[in-house]
Structure formats: structure tokens, C-alpha cells
N, C-alpha and C. Protein backbone atom coordinates (compact mmCIF):
# COMPACT_ATOMS: atom_id res chain seq x y z
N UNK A 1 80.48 89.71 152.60
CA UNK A 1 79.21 90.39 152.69
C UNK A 1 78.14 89.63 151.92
N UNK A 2 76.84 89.86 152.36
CA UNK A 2 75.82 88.90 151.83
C UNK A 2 75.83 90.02 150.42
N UNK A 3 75.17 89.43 149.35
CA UNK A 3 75.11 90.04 147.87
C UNK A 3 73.84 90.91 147.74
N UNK A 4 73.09 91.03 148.80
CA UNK A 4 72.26 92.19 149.06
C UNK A 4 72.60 93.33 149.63
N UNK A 5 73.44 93.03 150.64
CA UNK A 5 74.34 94.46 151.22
C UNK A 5 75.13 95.04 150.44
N UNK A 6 76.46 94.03 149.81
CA UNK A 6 76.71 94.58 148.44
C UNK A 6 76.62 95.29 147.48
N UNK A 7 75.23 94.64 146.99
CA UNK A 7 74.92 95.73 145.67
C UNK A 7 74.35 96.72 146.27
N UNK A 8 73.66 96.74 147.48
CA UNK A 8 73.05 98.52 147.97
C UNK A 8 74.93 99.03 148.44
N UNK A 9 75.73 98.69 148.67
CA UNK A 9 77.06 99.34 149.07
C UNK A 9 77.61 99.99 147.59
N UNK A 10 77.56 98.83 146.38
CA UNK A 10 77.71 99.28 145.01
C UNK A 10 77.13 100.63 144.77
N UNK A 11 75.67 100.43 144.46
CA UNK A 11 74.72 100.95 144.37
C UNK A 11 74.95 102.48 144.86
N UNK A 12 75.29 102.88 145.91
CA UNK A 12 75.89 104.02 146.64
C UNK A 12 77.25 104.51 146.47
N UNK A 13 78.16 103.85 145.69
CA UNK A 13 78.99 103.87 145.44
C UNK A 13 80.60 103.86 146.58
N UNK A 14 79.94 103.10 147.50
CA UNK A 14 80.70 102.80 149.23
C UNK A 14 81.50 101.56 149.24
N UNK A 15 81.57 101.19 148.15
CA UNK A 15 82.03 99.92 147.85
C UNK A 15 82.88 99.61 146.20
N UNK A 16 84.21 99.41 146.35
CA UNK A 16 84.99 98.95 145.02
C UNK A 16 85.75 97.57 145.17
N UNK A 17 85.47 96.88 144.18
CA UNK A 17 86.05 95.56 143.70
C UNK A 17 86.93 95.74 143.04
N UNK A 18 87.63 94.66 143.89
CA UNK A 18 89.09 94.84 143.37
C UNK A 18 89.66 93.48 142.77
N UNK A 19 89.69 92.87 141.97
CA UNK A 19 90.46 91.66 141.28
C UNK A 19 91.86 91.53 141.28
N UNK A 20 91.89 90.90 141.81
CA UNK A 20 94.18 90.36 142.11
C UNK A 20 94.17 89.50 141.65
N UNK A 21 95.84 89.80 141.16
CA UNK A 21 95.74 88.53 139.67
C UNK A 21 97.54 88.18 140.09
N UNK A 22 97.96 86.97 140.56
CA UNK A 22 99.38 86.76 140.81
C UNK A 22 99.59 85.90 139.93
N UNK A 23 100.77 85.86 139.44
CA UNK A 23 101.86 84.76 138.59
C UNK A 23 102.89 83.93 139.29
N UNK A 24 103.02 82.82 138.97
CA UNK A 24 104.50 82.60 139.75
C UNK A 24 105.19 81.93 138.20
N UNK A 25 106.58 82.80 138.32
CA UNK A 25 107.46 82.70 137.71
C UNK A 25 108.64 81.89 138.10
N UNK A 26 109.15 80.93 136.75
CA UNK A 26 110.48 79.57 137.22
C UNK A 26 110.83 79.76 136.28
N UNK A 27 112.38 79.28 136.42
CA UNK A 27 113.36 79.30 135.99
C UNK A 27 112.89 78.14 134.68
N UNK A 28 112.81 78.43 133.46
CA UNK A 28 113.14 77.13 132.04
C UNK A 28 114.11 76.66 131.98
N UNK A 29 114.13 76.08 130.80
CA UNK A 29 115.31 74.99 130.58
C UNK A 29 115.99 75.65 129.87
N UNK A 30 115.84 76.71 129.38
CA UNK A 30 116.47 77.60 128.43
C UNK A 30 117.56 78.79 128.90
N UNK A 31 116.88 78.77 130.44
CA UNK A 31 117.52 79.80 131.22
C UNK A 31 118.84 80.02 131.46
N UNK A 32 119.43 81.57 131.30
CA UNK A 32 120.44 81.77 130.99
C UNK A 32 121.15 82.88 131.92
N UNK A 33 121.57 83.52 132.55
CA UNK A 33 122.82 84.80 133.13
C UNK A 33 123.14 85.49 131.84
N UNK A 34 123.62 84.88 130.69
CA UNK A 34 124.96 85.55 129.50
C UNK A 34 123.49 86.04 128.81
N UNK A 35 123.33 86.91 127.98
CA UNK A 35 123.02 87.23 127.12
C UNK A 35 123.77 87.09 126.03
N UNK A 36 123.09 86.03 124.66
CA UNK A 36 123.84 85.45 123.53
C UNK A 36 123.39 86.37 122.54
N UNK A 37 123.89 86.96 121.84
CA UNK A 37 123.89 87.80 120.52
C UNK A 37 123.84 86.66 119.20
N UNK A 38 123.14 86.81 118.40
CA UNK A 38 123.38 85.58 117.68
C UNK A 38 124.13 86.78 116.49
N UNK A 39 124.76 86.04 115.36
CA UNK A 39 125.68 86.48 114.59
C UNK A 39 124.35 86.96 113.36
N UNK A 40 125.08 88.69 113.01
CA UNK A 40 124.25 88.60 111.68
C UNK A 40 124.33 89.04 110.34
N UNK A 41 125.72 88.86 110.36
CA UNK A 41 126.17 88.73 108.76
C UNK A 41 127.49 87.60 108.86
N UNK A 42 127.16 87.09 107.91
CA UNK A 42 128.29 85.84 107.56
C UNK A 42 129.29 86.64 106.57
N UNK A 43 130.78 86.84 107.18
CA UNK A 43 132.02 87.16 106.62
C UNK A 43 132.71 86.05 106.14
N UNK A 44 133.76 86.65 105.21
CA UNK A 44 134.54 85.62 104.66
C UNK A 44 135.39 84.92 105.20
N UNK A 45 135.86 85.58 106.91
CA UNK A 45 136.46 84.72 107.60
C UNK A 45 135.70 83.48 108.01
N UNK A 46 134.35 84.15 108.27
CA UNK A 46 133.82 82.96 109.20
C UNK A 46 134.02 81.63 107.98
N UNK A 47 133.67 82.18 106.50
CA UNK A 47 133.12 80.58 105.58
C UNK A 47 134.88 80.10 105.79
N UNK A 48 135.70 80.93 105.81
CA UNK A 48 137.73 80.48 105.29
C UNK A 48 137.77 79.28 106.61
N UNK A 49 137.48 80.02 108.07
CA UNK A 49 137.63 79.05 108.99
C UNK A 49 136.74 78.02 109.67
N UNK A 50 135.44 78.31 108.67
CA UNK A 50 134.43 76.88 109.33
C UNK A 50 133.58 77.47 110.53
N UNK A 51 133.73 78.68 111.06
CA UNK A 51 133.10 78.99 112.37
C UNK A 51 131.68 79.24 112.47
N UNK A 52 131.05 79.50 110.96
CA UNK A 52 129.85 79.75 111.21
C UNK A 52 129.05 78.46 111.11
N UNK A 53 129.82 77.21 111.24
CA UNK A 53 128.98 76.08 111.62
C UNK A 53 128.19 75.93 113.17
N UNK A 54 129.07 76.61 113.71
CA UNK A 54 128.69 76.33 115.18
C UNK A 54 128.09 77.61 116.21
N UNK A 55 128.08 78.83 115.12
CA UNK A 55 127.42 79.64 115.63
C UNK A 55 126.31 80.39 115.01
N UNK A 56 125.42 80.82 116.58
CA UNK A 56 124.11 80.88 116.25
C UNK A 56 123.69 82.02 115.21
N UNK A 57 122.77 82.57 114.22
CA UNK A 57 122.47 83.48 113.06
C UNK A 57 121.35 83.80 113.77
N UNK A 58 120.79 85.09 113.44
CA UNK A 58 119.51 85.39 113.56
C UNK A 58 118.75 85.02 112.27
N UNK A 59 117.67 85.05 112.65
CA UNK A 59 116.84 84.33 110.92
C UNK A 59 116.90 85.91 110.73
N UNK A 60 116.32 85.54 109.73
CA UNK A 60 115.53 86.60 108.33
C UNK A 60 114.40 87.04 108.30
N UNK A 61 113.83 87.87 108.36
CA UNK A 61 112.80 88.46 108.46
C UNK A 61 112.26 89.22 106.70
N UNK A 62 112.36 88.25 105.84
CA UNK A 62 111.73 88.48 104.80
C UNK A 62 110.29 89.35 104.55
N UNK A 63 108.98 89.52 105.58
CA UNK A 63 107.91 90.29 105.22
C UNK A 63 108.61 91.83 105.95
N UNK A 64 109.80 92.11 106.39
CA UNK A 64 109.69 93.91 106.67
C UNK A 64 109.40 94.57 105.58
N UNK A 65 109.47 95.35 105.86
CA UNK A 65 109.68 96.48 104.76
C UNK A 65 110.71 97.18 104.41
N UNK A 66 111.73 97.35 105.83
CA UNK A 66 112.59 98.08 105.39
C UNK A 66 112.65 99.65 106.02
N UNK A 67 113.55 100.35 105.66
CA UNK A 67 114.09 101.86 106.28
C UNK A 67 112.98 102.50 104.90
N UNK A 68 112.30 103.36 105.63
CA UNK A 68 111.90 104.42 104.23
C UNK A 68 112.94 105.49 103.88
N UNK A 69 112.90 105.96 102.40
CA UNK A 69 113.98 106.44 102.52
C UNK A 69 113.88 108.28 102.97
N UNK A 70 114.92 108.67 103.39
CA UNK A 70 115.29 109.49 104.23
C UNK A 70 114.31 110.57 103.88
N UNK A 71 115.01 111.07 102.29
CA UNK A 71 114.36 112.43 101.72
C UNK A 71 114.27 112.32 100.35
N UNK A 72 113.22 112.88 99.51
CA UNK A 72 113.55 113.03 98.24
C UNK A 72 113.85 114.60 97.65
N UNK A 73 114.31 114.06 96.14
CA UNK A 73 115.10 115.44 95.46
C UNK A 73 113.53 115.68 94.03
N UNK A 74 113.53 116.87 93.75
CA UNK A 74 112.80 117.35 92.49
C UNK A 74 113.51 116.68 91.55
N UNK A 75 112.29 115.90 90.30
CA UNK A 75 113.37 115.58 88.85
C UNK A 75 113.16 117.14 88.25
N UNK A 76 114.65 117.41 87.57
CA UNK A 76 115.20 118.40 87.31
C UNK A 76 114.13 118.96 86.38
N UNK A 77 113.64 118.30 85.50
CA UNK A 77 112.43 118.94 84.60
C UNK A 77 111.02 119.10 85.66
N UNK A 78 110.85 118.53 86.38
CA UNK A 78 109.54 119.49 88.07
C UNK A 78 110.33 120.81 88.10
N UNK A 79 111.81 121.25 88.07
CA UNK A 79 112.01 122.19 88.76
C UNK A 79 112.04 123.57 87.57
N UNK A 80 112.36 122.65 86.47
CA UNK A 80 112.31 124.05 85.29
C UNK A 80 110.49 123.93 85.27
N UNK A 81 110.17 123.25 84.84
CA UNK A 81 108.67 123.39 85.08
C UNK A 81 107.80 124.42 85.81
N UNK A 82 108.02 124.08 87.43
CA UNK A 82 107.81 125.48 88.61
C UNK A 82 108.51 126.39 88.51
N UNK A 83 109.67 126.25 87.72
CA UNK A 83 109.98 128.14 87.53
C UNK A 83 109.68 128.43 86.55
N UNK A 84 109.41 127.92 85.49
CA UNK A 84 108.38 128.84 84.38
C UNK A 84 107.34 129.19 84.57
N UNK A 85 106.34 127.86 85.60
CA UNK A 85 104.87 128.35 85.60
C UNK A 85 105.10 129.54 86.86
N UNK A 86 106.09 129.84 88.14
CA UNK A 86 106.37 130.49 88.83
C UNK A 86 106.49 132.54 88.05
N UNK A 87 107.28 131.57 86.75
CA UNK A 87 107.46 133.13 86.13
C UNK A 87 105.70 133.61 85.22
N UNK A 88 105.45 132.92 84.94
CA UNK A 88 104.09 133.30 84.23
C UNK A 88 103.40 133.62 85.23
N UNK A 89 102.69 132.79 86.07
CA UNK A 89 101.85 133.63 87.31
C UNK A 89 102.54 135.20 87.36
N UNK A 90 103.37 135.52 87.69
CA UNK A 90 104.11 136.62 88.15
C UNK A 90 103.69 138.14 87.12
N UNK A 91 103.84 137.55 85.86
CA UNK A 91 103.51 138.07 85.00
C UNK A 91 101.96 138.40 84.77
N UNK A 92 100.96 137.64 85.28
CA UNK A 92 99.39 137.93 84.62
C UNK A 92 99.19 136.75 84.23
């Protein structure tokens, strides 16, 4: 369409653009069928028989953070604490 018909088709709202976007995907040099698990703790068998020379580790991820932990407990003096000030309120 000429870009005057267009924008009056826009314009009216009789008209949507549409952008297509294709990939073509190939096979790398890396490419694989097996899915490889790499190993991720080193046992004492592996150092006794030499095996963890030849197999793959996952690195380390030194900046996580880590599991937060689950739940916490009252320190025992918070809990005599809230039941004394629990018993005084009660009182006046």
C-alpha cells in the first residue's frame, strides 16, 4: 500500500502491523542426545581411585547466598520478658 493510504487505514484503525521475526536453528559442535550431569561433591572414593581426574565438576558459585533459614525460636530471656510484661499489662 502507498504510505498515504496506510496511515488514513492506521488512522481509522482498519489496519494492524504485524512484525515476523524467524530464527534458524543448527546443530553446534557441542551438540549432544545424553544429557551429562557433571559431578558435585568429590568423595573419598573418587580421590582413593583417581576418577575425579577425568570427570566433569560443576563450578562453584561463591556470590549465592544460600537457603534462608527455615524458622526462628524466642531467646529464652524474650520469652520470660513477654510474660512478665504480659502479666503486668493484665494487672493495670
Amino acid at each position: 500500500l502507498p504510505e498515504r493510504e496506510r496511515a488514513e487505514l492506521k488512522r481509522r484503525k482498519l489496519l494492524l502491523e504485524v512484525t515476523l521475526k524467524s530464527y534458524w536453528i543448527r546443530k553446534g559442535s557441542a551438540f549432544s542426545t545424553a544429557v551429562a550431569r557433571p559431578e558435585t561433591e568429590l568423595t573419598p572414593e573418587m580421590i582413593s581411585t583417581g576418577s575425579w581426574r577425568r570427570l566433569p565438576f560443576k563450578p562453584y558459585n561463591f556470590s549465592s547466598l544460600g537457603l534462608p533459614p527455615t524458622c526462628g525460636h524466642l531467646h529464652p530471656l524474650l520469652k520470660v520478658r513477654s510474660e512478665l510484661r504480659q502479666i503486668f499489662l493484665e494487672m493495670g
